[in-house]
N, C-alpha and C. Protein backbone atom coordinates (compact mmCIF):
# COMPACT_ATOMS: atom_id res chain seq x y z
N UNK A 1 168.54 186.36 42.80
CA UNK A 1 169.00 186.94 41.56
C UNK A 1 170.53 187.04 41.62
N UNK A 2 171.23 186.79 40.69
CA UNK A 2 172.96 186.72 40.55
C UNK A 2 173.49 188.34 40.72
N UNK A 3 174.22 188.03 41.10
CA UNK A 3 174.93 189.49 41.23
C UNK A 3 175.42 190.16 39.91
N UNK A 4 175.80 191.22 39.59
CA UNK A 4 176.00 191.63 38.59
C UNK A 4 177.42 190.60 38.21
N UNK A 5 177.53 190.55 36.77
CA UNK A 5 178.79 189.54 36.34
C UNK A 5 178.79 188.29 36.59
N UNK A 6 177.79 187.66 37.33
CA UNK A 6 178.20 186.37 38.16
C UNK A 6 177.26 185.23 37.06
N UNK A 7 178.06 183.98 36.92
CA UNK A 7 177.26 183.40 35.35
C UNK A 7 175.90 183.06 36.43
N UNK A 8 175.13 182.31 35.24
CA UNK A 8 173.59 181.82 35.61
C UNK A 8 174.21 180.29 34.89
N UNK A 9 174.37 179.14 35.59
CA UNK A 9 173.99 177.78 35.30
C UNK A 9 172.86 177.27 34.98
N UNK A 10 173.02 176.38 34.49
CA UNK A 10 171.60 175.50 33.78
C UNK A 10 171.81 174.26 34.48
N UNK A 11 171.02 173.34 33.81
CA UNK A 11 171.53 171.88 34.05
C UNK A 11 172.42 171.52 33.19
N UNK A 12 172.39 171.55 32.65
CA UNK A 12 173.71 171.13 31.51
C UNK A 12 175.00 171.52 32.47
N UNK A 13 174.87 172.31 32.98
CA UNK A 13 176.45 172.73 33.74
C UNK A 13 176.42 171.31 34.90
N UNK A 14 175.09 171.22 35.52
CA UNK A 14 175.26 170.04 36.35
C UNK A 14 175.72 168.77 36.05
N UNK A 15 174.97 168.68 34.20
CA UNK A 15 175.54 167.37 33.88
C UNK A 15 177.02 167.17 33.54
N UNK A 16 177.30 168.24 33.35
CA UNK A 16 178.74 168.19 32.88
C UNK A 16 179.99 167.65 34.12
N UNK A 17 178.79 167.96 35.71
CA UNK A 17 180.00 167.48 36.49
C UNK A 17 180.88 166.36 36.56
N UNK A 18 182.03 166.24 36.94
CA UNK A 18 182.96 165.17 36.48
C UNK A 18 181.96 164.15 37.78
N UNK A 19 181.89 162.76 37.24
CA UNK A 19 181.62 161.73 37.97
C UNK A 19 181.80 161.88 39.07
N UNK A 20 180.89 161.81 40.15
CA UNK A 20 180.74 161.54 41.79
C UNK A 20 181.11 162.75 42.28
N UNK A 21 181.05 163.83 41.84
CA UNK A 21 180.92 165.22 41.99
C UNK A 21 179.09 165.33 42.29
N UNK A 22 178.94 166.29 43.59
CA UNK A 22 177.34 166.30 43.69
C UNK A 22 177.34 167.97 44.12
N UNK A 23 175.86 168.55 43.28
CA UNK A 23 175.69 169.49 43.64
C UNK A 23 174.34 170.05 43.14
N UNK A 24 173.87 171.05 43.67
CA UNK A 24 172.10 171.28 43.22
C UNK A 24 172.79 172.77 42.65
N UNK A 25 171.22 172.77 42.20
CA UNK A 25 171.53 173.84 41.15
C UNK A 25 170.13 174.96 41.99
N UNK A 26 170.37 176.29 42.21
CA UNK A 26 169.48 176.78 43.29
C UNK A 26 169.25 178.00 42.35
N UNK A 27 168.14 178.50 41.64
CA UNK A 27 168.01 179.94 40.52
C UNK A 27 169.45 180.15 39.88
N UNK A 28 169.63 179.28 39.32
CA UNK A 28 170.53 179.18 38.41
C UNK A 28 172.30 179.25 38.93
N UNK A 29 172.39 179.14 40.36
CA UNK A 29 173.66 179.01 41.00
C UNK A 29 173.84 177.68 41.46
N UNK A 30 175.05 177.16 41.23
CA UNK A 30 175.65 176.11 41.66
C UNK A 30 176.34 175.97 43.15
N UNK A 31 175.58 174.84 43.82
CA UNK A 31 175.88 175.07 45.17
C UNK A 31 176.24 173.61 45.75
N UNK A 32 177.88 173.59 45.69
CA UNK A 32 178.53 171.91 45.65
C UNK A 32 178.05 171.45 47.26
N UNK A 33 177.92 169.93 46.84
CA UNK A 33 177.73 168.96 48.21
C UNK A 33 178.77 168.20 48.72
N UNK A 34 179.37 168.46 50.02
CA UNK A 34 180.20 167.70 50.85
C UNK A 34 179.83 166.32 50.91
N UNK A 35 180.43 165.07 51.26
CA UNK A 35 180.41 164.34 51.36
C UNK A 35 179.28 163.90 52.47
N UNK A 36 178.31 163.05 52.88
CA UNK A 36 177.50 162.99 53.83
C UNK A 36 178.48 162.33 55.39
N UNK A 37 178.18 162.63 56.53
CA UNK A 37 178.92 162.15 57.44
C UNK A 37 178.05 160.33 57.51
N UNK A 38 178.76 159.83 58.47
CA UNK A 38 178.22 158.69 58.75
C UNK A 38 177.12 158.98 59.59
N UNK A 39 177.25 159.37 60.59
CA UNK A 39 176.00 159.95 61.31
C UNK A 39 175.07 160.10 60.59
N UNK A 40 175.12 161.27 59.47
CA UNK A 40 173.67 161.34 58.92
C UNK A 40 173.60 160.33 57.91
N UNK A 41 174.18 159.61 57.41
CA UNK A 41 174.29 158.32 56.82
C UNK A 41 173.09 157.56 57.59
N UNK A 42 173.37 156.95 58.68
CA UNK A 42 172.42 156.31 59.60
C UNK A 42 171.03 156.93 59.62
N UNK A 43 171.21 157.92 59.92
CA UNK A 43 169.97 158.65 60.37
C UNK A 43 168.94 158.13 58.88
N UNK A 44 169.89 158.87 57.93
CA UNK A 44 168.82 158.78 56.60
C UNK A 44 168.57 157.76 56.53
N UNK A 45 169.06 156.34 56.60
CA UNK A 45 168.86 155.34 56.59
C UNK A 45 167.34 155.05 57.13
N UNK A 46 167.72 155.22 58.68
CA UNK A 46 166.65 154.69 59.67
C UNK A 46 165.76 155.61 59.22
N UNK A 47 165.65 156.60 58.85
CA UNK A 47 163.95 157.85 58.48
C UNK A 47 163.63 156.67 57.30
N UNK A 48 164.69 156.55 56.12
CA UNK A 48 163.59 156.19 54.93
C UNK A 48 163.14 154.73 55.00
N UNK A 49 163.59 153.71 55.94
CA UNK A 49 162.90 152.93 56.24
C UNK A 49 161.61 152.98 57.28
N UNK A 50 161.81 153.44 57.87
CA UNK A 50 160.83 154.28 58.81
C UNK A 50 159.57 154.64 57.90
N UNK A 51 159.75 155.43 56.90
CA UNK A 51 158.97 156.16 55.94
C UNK A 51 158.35 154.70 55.05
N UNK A 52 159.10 154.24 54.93
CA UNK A 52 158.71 152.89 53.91
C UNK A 52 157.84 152.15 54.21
N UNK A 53 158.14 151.64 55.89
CA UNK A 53 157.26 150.85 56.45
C UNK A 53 156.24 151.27 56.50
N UNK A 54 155.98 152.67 56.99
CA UNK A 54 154.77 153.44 56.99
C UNK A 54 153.63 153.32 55.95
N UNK A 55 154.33 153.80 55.07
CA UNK A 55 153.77 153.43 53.66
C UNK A 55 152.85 151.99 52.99
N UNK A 56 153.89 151.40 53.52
CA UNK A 56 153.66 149.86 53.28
C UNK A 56 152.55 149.47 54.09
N UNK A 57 152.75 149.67 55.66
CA UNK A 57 151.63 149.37 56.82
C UNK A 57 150.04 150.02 55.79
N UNK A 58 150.20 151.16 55.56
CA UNK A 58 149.01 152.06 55.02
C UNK A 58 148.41 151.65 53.65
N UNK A 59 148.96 150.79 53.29
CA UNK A 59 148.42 150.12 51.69
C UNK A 59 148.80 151.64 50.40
N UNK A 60 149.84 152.01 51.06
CA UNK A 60 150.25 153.44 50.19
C UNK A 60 150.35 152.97 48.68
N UNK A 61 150.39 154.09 48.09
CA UNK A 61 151.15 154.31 46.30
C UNK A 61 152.25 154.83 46.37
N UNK A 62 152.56 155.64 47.21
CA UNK A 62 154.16 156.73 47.35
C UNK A 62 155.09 155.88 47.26
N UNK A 63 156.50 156.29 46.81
CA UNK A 63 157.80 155.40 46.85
C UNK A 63 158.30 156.26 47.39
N UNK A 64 159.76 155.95 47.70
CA UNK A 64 160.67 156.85 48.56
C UNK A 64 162.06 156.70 47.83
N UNK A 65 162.54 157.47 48.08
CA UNK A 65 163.64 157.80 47.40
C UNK A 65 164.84 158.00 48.10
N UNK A 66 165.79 157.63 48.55
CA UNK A 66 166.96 158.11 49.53
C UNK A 66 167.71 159.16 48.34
N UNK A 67 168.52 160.49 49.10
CA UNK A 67 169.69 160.49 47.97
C UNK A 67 170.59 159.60 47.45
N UNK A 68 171.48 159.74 46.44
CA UNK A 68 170.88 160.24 45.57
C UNK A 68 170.06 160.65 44.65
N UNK A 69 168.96 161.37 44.30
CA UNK A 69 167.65 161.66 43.67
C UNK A 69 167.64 162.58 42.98
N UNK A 70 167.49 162.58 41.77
CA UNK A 70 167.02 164.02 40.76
C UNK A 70 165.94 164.43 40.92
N UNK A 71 165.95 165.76 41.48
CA UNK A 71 164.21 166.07 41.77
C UNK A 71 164.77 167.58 40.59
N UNK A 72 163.80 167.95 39.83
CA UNK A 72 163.84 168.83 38.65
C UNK A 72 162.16 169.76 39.32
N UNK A 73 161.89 170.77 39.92
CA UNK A 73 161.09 171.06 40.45
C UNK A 73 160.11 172.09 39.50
N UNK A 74 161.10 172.70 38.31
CA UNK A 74 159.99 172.80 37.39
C UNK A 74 160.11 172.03 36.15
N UNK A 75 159.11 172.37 35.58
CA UNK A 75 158.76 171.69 33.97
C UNK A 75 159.50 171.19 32.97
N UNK A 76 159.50 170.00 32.44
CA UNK A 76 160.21 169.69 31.67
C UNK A 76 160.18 170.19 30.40
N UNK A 77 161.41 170.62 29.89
CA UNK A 77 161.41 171.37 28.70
C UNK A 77 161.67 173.24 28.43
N UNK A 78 161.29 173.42 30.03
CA UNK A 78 161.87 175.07 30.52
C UNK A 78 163.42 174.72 30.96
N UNK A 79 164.03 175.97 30.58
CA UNK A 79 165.69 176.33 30.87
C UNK A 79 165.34 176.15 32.28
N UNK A 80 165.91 175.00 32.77
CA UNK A 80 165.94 174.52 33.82
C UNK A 80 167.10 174.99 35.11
N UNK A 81 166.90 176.28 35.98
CA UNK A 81 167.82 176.57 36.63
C UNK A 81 167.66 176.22 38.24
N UNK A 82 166.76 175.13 38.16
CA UNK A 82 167.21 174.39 39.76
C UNK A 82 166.97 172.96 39.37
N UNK A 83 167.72 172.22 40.12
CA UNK A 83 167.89 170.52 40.50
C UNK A 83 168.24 170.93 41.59
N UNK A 84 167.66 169.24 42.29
CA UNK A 84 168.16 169.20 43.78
C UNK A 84 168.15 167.67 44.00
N UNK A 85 168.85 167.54 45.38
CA UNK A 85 168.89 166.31 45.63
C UNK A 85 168.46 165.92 47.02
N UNK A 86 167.63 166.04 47.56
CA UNK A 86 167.05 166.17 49.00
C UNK A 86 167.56 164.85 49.33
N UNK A 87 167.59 164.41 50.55
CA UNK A 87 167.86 163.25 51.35
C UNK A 87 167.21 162.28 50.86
N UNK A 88 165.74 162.85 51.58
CA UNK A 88 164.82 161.51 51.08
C UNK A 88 163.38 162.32 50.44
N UNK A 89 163.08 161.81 49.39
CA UNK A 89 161.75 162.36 48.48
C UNK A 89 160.77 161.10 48.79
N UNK A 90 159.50 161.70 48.93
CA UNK A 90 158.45 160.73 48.80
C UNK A 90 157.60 161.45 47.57
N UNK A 91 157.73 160.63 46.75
CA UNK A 91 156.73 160.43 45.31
C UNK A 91 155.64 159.90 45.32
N UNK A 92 154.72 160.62 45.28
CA UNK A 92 152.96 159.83 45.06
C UNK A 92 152.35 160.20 44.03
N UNK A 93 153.06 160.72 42.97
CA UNK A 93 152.89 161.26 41.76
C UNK A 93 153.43 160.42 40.43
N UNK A 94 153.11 159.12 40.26
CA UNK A 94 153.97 158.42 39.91
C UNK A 94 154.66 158.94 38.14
N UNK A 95 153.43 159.41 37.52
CA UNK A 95 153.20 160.54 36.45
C UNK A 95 154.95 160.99 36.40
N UNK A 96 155.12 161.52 37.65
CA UNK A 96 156.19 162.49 37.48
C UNK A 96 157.31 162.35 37.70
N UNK A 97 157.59 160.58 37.35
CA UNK A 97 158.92 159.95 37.82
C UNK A 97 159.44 159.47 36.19
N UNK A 98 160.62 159.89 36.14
CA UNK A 98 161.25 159.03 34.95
C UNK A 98 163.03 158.49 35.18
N UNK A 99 163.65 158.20 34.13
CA UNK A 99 164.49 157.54 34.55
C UNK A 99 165.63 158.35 35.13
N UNK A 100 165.46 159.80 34.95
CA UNK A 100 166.14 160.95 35.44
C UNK A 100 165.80 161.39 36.91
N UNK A 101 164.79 161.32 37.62
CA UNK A 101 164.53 161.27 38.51
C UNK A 101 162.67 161.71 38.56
N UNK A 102 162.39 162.86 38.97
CA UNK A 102 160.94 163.60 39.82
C UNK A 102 161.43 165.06 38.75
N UNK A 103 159.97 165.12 37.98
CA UNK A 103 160.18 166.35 37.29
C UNK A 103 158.46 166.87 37.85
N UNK A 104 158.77 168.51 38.23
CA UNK A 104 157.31 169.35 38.62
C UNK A 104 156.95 169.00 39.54
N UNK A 105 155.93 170.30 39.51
CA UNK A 105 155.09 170.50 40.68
C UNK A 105 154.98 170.23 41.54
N UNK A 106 156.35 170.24 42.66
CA UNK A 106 156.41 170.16 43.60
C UNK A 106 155.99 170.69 45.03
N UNK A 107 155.40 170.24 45.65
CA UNK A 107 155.45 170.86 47.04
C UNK A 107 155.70 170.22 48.21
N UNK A 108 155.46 171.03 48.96
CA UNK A 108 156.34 170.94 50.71
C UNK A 108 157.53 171.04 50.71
N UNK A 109 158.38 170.73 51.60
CA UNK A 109 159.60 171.35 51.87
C UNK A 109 160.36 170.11 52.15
């Protein structure tokens, strides 16, 4: 919950960020993203191929997603006060993919 005085963001405040500006939006607070190091550059790399192959080996439906990713974790059409951008998302919900990214009902961590 915001502290007394402190605004509440939406998405709209997210979209408004100036180009190549990144940041999630967490109960309605804005919480900016540093640049990724190279290190974890690699790393993410090697997991979401890792994850892919997996998938692939298994005759899966899931896709994977590296960041950047719009994941919108509740409902479309509610005053939306979280976005996020996790590393890597696996989607098996295909329902819940559009050209914005993963909207709802999310779970796991």
């Amino acid at each position: 919950m915001p502290l007394p005085n402190q605004k509440t963001y939406t998405i709209e405040d997210i979209y408004a960020l100036p180009d190549g500006e990144r940041a999630e939006l967490i109960d309605g607070q804005i919480y900016y993203m540093a640049p990724p190091s190279t290190t974890h550059q690699r790393v993410l790399n090697y997991l979401n191929t890792e994850i892919n192959l997996y998938i692939r080996n298994k005759d899966g439906k899931c896709e994977v997603f590296p960041a950047p990713f719009s994941v919108y974790p509740e409902l479309e059409g509610e005053d939306i006060k979280i976005y996020l951008e996790p590393d890597i998302s696996v989607i098996c919900d295909k329902g819940k993919l559009d050209e914005k990214g993963c909207h709802g009902g999310l779970t796991g961590s």
